[in-house]
PDB file of N, CA and C in Angstrom:
ATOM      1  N   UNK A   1      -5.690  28.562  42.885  1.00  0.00           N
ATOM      2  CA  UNK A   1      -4.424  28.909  43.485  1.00  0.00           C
ATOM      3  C   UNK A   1      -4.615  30.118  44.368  1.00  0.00           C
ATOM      4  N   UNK A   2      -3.997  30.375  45.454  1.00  0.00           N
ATOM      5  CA  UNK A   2      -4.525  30.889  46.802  1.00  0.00           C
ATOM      6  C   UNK A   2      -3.626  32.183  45.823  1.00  0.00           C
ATOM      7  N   UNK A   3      -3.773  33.491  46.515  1.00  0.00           N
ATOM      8  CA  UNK A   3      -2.902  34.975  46.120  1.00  0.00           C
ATOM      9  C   UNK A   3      -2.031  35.001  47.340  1.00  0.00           C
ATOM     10  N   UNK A   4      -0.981  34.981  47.836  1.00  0.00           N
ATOM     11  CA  UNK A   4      -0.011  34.637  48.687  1.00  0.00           C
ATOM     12  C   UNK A   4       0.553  36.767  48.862  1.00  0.00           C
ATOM     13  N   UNK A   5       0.779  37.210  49.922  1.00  0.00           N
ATOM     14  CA  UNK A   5       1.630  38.776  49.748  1.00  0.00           C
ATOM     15  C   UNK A   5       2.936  38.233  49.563  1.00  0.00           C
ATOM     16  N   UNK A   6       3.119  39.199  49.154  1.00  0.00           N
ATOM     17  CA  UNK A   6       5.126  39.211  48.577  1.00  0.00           C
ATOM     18  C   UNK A   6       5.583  39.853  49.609  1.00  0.00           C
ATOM     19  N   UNK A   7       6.936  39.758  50.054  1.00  0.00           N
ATOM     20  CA  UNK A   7       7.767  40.155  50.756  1.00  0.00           C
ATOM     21  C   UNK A   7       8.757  40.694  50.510  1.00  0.00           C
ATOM     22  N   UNK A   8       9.305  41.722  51.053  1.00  0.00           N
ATOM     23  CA  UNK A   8      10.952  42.626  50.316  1.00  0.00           C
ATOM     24  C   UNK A   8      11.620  42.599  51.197  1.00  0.00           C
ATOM     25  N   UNK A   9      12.597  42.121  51.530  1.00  0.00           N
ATOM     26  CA  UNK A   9      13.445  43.277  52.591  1.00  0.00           C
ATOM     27  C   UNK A   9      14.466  44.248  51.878  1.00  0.00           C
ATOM     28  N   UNK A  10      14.035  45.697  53.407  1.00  0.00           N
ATOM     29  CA  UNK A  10      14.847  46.759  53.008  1.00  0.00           C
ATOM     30  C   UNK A  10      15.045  47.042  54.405  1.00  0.00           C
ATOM     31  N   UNK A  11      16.606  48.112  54.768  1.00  0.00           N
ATOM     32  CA  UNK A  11      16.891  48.769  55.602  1.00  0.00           C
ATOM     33  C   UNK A  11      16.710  47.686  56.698  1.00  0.00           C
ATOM     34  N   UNK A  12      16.961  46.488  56.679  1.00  0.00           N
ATOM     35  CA  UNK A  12      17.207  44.948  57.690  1.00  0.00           C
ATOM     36  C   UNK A  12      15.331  44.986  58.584  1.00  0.00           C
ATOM     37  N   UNK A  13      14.408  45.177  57.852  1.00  0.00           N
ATOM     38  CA  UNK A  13      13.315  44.904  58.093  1.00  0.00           C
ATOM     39  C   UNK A  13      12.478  44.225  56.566  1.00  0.00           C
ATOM     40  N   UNK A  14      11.651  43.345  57.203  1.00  0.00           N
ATOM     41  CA  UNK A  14      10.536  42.733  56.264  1.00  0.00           C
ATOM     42  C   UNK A  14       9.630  43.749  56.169  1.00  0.00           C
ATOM     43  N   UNK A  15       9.146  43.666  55.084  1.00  0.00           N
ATOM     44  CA  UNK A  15       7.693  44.850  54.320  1.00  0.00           C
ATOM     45  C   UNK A  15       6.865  43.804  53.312  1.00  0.00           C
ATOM     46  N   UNK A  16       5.562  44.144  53.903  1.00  0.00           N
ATOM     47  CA  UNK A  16       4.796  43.264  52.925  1.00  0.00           C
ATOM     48  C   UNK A  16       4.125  44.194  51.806  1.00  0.00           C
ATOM     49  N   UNK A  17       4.594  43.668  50.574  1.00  0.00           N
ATOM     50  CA  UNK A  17       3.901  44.846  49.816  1.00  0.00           C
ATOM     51  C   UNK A  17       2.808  44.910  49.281  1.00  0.00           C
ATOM     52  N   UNK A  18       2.382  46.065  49.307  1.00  0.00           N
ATOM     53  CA  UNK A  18       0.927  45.978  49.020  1.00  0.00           C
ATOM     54  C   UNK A  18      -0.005  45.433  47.715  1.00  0.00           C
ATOM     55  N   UNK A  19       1.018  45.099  46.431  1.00  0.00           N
ATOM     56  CA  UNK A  19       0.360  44.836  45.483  1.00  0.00           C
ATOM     57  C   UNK A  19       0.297  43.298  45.325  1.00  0.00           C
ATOM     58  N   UNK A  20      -0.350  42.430  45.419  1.00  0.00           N
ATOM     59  CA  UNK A  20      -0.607  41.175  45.480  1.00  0.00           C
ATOM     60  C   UNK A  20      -0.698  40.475  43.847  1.00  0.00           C
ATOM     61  N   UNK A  21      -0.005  39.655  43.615  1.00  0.00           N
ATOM     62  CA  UNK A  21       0.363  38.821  42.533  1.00  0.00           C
ATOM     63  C   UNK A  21       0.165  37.016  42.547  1.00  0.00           C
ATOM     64  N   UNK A  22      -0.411  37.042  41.686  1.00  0.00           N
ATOM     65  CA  UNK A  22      -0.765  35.396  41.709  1.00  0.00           C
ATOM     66  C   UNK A  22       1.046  34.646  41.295  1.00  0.00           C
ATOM     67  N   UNK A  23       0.587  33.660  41.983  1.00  0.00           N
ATOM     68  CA  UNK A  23       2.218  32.923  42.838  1.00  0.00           C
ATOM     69  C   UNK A  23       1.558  32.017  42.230  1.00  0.00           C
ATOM     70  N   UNK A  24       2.434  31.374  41.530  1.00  0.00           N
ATOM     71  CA  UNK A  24       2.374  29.876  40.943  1.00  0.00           C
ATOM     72  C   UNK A  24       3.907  28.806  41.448  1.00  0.00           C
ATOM     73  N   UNK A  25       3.070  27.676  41.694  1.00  0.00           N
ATOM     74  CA  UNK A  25       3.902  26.654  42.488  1.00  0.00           C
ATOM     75  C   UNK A  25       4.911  26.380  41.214  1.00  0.00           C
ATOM     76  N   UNK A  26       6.141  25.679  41.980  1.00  0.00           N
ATOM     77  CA  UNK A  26       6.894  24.794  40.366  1.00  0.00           C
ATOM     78  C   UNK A  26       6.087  24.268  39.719  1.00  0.00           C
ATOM     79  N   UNK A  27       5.594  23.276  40.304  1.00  0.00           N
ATOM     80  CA  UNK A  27       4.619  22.355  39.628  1.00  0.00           C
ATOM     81  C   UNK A  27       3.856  22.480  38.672  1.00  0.00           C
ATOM     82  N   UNK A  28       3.530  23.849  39.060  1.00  0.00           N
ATOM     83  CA  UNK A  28       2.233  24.240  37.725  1.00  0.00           C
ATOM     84  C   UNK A  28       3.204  25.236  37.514  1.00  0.00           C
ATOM     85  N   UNK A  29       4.305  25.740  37.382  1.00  0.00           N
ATOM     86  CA  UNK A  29       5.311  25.966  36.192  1.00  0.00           C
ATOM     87  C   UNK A  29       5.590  25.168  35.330  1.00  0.00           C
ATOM     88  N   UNK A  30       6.016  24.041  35.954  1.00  0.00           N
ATOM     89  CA  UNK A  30       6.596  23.032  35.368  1.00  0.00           C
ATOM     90  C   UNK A  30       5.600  22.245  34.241  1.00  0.00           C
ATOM     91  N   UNK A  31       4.573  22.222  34.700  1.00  0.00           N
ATOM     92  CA  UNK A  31       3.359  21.731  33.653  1.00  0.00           C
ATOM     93  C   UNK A  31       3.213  22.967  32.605  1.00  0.00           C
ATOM     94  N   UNK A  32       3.215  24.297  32.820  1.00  0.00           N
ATOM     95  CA  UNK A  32       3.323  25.236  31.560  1.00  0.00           C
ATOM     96  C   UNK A  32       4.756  24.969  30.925  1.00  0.00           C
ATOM     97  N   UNK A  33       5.436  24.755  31.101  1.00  0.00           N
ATOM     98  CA  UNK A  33       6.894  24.370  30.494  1.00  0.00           C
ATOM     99  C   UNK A  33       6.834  23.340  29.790  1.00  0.00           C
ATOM    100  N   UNK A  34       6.408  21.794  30.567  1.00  0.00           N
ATOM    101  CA  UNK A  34       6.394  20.611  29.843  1.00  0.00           C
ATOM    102  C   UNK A  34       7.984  19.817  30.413  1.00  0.00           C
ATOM    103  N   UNK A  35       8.231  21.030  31.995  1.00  0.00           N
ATOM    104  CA  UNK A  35       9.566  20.032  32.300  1.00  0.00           C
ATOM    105  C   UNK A  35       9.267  19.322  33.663  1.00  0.00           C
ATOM    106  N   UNK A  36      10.313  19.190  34.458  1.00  0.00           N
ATOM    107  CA  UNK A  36      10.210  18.417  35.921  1.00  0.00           C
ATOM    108  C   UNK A  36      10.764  19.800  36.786  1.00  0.00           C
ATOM    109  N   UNK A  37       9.604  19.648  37.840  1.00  0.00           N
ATOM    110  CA  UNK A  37       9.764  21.177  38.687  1.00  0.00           C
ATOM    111  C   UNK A  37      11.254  21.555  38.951  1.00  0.00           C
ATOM    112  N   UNK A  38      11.995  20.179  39.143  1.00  0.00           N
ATOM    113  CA  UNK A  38      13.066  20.577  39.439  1.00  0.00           C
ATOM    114  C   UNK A  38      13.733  21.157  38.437  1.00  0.00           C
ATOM    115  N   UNK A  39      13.272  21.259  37.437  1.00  0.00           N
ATOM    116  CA  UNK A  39      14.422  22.205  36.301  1.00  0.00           C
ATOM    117  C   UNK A  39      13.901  23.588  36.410  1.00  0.00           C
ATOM    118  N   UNK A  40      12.371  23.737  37.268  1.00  0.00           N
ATOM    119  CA  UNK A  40      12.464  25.049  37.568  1.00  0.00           C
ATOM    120  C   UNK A  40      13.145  25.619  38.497  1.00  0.00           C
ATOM    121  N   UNK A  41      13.372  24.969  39.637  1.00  0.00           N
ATOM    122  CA  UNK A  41      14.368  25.056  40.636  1.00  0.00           C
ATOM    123  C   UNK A  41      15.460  25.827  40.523  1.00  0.00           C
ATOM    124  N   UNK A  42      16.286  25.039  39.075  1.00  0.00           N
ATOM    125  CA  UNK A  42      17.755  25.309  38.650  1.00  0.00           C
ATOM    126  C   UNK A  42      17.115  26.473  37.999  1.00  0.00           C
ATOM    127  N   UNK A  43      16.569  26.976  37.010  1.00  0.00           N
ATOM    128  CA  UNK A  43      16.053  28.320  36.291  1.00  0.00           C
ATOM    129  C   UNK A  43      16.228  29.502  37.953  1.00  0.00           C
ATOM    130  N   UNK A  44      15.603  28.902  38.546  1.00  0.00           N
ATOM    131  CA  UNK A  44      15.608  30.427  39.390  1.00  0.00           C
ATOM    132  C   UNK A  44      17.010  30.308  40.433  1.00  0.00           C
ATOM    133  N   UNK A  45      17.641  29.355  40.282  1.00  0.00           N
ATOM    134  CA  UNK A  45      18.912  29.521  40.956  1.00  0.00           C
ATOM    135  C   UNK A  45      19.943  29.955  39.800  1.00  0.00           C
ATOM    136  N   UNK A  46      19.832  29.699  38.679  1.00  0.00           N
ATOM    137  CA  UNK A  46      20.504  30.418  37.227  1.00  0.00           C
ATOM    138  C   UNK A  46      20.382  31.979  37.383  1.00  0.00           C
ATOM    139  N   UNK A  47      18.936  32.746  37.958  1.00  0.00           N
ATOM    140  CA  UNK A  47      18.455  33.471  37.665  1.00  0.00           C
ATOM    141  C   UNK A  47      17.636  33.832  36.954  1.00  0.00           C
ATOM    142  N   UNK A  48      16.938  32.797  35.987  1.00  0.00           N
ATOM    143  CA  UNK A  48      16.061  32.979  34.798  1.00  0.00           C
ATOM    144  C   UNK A  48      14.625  33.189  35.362  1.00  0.00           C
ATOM    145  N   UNK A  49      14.797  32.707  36.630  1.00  0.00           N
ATOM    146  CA  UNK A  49      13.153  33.180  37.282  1.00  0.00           C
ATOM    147  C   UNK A  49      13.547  33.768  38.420  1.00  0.00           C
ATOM    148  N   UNK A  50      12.668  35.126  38.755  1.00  0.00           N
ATOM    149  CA  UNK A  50      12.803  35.130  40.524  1.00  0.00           C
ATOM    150  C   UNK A  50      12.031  34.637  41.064  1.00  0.00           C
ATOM    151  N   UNK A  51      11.950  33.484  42.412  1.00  0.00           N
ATOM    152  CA  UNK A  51      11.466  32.937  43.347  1.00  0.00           C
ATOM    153  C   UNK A  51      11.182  33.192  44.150  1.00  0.00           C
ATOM    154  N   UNK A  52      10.254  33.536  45.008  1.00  0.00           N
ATOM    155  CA  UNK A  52       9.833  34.407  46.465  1.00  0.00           C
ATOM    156  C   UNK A  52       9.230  32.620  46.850  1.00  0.00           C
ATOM    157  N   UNK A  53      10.199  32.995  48.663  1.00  0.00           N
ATOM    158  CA  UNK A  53      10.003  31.977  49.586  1.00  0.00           C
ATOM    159  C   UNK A  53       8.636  32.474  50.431  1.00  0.00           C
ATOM    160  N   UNK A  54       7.892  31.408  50.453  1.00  0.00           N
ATOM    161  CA  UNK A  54       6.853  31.247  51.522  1.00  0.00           C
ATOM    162  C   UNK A  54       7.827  31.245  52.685  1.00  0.00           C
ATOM    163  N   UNK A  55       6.815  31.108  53.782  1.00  0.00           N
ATOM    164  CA  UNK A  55       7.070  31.582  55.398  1.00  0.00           C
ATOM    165  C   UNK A  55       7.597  29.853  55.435  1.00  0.00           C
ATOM    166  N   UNK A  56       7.151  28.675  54.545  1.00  0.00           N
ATOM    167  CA  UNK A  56       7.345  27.592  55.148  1.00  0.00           C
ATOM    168  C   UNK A  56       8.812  27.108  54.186  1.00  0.00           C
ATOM    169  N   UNK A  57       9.230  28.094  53.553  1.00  0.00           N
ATOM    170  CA  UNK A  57      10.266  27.578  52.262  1.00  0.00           C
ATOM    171  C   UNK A  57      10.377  27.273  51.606  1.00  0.00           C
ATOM    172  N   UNK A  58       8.905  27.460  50.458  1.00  0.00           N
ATOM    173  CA  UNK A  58       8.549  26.785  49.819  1.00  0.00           C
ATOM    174  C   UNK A  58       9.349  27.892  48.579  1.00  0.00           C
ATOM    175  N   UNK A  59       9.456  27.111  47.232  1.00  0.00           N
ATOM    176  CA  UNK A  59       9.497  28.371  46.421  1.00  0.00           C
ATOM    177  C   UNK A  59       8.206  28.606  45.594  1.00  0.00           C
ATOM    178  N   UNK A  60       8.046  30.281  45.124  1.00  0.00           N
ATOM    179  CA  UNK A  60       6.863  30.490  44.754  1.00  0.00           C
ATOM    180  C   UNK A  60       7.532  31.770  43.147  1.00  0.00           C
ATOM    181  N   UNK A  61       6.568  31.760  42.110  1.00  0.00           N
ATOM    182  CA  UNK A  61       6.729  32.206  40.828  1.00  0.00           C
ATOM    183  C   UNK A  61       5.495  33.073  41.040  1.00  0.00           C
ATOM    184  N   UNK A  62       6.027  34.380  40.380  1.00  0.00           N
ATOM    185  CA  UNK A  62       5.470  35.634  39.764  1.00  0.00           C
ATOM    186  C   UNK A  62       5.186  35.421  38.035  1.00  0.00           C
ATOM    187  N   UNK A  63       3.404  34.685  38.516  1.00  0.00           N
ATOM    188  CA  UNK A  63       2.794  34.673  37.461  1.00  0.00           C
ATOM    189  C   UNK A  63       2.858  35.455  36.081  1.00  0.00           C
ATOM    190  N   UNK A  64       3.248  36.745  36.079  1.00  0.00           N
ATOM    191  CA  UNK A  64       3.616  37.575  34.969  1.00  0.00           C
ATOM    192  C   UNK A  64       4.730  37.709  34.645  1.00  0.00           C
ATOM    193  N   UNK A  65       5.734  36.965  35.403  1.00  0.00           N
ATOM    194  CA  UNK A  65       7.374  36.465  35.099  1.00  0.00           C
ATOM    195  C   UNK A  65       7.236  35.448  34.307  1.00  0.00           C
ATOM    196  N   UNK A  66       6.468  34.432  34.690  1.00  0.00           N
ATOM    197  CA  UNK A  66       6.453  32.995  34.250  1.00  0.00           C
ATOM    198  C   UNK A  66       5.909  33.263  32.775  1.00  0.00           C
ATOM    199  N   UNK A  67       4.693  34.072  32.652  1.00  0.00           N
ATOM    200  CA  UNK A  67       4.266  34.631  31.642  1.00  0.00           C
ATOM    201  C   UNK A  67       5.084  34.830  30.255  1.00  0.00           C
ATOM    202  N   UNK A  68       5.801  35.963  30.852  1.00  0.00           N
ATOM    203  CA  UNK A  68       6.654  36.395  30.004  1.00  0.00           C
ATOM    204  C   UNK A  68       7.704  35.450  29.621  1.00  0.00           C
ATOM    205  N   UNK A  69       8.662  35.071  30.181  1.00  0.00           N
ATOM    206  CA  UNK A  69       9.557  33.459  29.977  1.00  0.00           C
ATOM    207  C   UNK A  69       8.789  33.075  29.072  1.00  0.00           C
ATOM    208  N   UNK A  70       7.195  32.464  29.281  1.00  0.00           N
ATOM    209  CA  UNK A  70       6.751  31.010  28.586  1.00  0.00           C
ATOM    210  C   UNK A  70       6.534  31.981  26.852  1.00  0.00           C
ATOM    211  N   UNK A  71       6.062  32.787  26.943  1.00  0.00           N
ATOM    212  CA  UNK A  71       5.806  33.668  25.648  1.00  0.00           C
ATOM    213  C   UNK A  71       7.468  33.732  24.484  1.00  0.00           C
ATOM    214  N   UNK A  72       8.441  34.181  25.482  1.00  0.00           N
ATOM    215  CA  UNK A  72       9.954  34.652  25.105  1.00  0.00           C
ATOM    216  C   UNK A  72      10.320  32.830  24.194  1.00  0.00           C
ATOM    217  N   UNK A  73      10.332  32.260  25.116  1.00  0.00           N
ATOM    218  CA  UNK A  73      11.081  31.021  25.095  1.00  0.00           C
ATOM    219  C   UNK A  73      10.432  29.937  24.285  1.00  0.00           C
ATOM    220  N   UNK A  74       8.323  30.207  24.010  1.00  0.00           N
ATOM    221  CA  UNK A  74       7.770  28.737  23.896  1.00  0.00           C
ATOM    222  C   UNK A  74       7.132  29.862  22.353  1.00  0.00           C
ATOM    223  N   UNK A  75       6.910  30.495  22.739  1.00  0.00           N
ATOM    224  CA  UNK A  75       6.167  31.477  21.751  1.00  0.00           C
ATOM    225  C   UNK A  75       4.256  31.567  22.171  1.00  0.00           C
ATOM    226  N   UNK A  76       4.525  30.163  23.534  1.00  0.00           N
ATOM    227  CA  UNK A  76       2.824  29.537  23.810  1.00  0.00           C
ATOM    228  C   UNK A  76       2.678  30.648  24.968  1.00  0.00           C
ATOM    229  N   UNK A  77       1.205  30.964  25.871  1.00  0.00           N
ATOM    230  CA  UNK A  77       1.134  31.984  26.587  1.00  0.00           C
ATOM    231  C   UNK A  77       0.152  31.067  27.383  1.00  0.00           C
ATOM    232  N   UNK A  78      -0.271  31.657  28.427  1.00  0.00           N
ATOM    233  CA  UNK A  78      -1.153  30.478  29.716  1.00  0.00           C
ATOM    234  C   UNK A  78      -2.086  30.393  29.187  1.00  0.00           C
ATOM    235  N   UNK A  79      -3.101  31.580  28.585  1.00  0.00           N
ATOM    236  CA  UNK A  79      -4.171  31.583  27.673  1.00  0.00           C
ATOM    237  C   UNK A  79      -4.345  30.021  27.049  1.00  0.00           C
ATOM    238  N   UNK A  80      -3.470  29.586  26.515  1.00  0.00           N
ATOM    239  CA  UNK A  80      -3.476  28.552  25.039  1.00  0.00           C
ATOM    240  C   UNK A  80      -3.095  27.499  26.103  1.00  0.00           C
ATOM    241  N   UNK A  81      -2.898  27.421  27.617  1.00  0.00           N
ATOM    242  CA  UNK A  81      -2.841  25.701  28.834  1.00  0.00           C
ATOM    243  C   UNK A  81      -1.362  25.724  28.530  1.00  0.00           C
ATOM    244  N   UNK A  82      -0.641  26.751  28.065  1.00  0.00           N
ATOM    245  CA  UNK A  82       0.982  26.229  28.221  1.00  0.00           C
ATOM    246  C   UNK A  82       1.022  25.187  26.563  1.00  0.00           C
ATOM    247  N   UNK A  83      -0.205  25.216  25.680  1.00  0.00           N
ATOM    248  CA  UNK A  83      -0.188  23.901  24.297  1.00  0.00           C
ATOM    249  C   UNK A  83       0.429  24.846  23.004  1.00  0.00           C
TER     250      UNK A  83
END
């Protein structure tokens, strides 16, 4: 999985920030979950995940978000394949 920069806006300008975080697709959310991407979709439109858009619109997950969720919620951690 590629390391993608994150983006903020502040003060009506884009800033790329400097600390780089592994971005995980739904998909391979959705396979640590055990659901259909699209219920990750609804999670980060709930708010239960934040989503950072690629340049092409894609949505993208903060690996140590997803982390934490899968630990809170499954008790399982990426370590153990999401089993």
């Amino acid at each position: 999985m590629d390391i993608l920069p994150t983006y903020s806006r502040g003060s009506g300008h884009t800033k790329m920030g400097t600390e780089q975080e592994k971005l995980l697709t739904p998909a391979e959310v959705a396979n640590l979950f055990r659901v259909d991407p699209k219920t990750v979709t609804r999670w980060a439109k709930a708010g239960k995940l934040t989503s950072i858009r690629t340049l092409g619109g894609h949505r993208r997950y903060k690996e140590s978000e997803v982390k934490a969720l899968l630990i809170t919620t499954t008790g399982r951690s990426i370590k153990d394949g999401g089993k």
